[in-house]
N, C-alpha and C. Protein backbone atom coordinates (compact mmCIF):
# COMPACT_ATOMS: atom_id res chain seq x y z
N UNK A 1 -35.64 12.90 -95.61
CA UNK A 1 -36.04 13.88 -94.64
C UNK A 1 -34.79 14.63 -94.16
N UNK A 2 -34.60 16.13 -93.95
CA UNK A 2 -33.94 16.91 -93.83
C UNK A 2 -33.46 16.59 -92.25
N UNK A 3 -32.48 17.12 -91.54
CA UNK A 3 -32.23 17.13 -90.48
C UNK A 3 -31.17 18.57 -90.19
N UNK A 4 -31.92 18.92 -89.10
CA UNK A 4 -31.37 20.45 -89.00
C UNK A 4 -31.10 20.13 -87.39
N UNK A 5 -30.35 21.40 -87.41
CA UNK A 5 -29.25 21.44 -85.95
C UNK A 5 -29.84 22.79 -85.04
N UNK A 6 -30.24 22.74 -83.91
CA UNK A 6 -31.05 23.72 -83.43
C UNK A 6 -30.27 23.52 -81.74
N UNK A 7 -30.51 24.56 -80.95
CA UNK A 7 -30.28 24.64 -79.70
C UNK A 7 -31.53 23.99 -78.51
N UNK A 8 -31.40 23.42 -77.79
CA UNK A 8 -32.60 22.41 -76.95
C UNK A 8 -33.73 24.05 -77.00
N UNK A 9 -33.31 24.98 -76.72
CA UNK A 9 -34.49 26.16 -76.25
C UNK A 9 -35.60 26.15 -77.04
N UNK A 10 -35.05 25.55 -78.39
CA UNK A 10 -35.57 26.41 -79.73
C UNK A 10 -36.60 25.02 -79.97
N UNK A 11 -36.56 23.97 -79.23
CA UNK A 11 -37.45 23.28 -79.46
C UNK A 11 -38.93 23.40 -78.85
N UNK A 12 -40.11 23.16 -79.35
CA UNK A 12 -41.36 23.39 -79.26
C UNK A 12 -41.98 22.20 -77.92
N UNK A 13 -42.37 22.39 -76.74
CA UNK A 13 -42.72 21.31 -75.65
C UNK A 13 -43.42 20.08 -76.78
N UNK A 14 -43.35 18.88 -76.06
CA UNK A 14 -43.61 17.77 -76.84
C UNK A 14 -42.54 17.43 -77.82
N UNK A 15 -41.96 18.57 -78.21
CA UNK A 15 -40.58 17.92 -79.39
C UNK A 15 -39.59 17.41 -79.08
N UNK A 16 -39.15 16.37 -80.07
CA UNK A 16 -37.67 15.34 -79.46
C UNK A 16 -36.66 15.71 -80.58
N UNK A 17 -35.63 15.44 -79.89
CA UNK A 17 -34.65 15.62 -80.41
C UNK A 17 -33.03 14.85 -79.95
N UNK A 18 -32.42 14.44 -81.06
CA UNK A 18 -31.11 13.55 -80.60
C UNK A 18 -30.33 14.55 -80.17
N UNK A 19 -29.29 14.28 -79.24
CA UNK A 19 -28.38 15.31 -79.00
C UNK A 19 -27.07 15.15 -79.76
N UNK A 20 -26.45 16.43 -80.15
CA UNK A 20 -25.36 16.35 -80.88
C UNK A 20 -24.53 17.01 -80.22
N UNK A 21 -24.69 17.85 -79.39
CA UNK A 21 -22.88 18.18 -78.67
C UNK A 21 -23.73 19.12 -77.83
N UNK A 22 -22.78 19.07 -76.33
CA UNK A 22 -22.93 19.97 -74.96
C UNK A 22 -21.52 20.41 -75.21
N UNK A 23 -22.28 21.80 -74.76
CA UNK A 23 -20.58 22.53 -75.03
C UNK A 23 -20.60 24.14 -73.78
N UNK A 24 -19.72 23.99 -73.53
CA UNK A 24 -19.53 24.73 -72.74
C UNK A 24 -20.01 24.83 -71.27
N UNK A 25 -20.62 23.91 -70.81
CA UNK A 25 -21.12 23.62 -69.37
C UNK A 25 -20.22 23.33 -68.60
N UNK A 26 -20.96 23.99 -67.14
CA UNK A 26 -19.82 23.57 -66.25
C UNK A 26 -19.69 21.85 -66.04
N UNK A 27 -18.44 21.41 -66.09
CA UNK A 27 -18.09 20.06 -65.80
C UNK A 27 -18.96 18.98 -64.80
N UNK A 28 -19.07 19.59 -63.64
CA UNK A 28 -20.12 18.76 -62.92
C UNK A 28 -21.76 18.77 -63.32
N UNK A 29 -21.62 20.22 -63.55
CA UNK A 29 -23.71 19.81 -64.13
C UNK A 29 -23.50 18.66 -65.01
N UNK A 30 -22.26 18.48 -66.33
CA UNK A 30 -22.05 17.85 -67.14
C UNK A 30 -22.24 16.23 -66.90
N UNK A 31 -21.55 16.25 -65.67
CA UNK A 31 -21.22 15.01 -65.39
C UNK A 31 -22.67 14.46 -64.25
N UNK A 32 -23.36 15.81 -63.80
CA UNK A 32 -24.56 15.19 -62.78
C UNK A 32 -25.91 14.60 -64.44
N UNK A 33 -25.62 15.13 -65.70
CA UNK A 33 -26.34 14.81 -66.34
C UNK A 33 -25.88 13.86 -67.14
N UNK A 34 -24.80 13.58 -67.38
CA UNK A 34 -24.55 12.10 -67.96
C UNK A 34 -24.76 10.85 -66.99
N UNK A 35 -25.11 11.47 -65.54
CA UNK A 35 -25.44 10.21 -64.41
C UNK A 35 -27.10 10.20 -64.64
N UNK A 36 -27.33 11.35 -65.82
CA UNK A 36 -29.14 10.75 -65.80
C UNK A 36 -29.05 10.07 -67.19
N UNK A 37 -27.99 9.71 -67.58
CA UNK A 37 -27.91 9.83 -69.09
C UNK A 37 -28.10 10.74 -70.39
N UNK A 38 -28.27 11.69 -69.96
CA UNK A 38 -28.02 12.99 -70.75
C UNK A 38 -26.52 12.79 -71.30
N UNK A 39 -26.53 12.71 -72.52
CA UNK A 39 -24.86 12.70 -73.61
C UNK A 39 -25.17 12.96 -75.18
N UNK A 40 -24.18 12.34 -75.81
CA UNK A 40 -24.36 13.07 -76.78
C UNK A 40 -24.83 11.42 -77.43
N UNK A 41 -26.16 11.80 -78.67
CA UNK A 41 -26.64 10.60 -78.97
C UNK A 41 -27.79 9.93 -78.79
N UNK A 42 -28.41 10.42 -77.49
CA UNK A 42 -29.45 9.91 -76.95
C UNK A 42 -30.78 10.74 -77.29
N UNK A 43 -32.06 10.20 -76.98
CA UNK A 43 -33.13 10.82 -77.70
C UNK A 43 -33.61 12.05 -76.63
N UNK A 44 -33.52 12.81 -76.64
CA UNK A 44 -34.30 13.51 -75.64
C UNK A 44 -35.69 14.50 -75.85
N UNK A 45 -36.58 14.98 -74.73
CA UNK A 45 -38.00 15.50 -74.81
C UNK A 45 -37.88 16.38 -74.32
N UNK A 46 -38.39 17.63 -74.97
CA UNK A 46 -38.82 18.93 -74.38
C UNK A 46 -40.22 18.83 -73.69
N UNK A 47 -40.53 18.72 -72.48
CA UNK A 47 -41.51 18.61 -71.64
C UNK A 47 -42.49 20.03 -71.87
N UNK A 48 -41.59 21.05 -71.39
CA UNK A 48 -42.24 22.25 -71.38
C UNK A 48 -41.08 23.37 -70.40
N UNK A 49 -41.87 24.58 -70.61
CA UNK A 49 -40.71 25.89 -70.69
C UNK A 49 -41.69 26.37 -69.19
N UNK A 50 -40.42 26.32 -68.00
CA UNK A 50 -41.07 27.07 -66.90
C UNK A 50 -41.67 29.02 -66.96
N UNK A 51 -42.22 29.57 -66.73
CA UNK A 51 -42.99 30.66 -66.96
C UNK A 51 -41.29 31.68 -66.23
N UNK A 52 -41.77 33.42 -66.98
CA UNK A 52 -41.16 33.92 -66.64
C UNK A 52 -39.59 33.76 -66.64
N UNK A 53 -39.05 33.27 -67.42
CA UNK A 53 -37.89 32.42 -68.25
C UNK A 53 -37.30 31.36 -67.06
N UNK A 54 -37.90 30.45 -66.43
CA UNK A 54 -38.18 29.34 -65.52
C UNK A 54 -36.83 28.42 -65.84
N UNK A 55 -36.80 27.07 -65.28
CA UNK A 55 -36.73 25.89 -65.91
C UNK A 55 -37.20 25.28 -66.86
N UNK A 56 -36.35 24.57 -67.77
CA UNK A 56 -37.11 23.60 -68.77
C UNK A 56 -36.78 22.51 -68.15
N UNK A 57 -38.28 21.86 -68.60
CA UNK A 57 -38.34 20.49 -67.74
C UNK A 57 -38.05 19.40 -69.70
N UNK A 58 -37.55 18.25 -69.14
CA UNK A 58 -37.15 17.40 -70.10
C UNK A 58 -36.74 16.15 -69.92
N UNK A 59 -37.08 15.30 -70.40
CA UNK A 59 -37.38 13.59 -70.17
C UNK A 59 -36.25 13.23 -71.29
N UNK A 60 -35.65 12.33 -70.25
CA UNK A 60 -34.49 11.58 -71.51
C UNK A 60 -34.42 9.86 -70.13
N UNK A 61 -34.77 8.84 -71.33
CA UNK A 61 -34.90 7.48 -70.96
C UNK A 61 -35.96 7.09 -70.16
N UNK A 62 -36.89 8.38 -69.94
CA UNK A 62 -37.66 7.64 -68.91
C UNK A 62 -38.03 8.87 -67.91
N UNK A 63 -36.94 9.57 -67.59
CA UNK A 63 -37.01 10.35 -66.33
C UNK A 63 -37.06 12.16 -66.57
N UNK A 64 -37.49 12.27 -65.58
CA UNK A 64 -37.87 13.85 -65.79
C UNK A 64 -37.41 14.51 -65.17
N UNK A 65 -36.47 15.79 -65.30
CA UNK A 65 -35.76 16.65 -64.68
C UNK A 65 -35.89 17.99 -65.51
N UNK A 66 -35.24 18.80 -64.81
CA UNK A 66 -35.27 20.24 -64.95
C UNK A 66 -34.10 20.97 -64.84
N UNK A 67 -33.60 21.46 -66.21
CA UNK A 67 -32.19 22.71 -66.08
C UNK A 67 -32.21 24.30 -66.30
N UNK A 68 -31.51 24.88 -66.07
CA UNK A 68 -31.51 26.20 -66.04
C UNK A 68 -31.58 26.48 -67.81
N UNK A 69 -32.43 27.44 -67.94
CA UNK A 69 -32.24 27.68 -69.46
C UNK A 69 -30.88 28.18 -70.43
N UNK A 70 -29.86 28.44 -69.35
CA UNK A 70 -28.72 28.56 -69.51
C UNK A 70 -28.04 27.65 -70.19
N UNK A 71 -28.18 26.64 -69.75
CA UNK A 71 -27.85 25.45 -69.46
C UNK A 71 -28.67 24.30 -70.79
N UNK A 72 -29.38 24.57 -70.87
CA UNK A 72 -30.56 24.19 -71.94
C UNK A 72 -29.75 24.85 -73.56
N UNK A 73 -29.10 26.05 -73.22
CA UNK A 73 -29.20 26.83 -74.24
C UNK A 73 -27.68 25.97 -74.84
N UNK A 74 -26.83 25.51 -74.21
CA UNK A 74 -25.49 24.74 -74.30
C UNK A 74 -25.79 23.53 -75.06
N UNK A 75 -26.83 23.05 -74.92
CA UNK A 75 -27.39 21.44 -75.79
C UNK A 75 -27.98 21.55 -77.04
N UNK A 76 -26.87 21.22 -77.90
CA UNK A 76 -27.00 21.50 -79.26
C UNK A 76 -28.32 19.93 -80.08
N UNK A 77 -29.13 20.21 -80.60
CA UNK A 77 -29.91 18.70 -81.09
C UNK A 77 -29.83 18.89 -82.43
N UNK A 78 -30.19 17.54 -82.65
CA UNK A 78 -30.57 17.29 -84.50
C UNK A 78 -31.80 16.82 -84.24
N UNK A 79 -32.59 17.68 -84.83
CA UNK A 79 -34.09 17.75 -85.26
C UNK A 79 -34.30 17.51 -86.67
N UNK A 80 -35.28 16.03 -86.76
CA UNK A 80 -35.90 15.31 -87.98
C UNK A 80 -37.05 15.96 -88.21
């Protein structure tokens, strides 16, 4: 099975994806999301895309939070 490299945006709600590199974020969002466990490695869920280019909401270990699509757009995944 192929594995391709996509940006978190570009994923479809309900789709998971491992993360392969955050890049370019500011340091503390960085670090307020490695205190949810957000890093590089871990499985994460596209919940769903807030309306009117919103928040994306997204579940990683359990828990559910919400980032700026900006911010979303910085989280590089590998999609199976």
């Amino acid at each position: 099975m192929a594995v391709s490299r996509c940006s978190l945006l570009h994923l479809h709600p309900g789709s998971t994806g491992s993360i392969h590199s955050i890049e370019g974020m500011n340091p503390i969002l960085r670090r307020r999301l490695a205190d949810l466990g957000v890093f590089e490695g871990v499985v994460i869920r596209l919940k769903g895309k807030g309306p009117f280019l919103g928040p994306v909401t997204l579940e990683c270990n359990g828990q559910l939070f919400a980032i700026r699509r900006k911010e979303a757009s910085r989280i590089e995944v590998n999609v199976s």
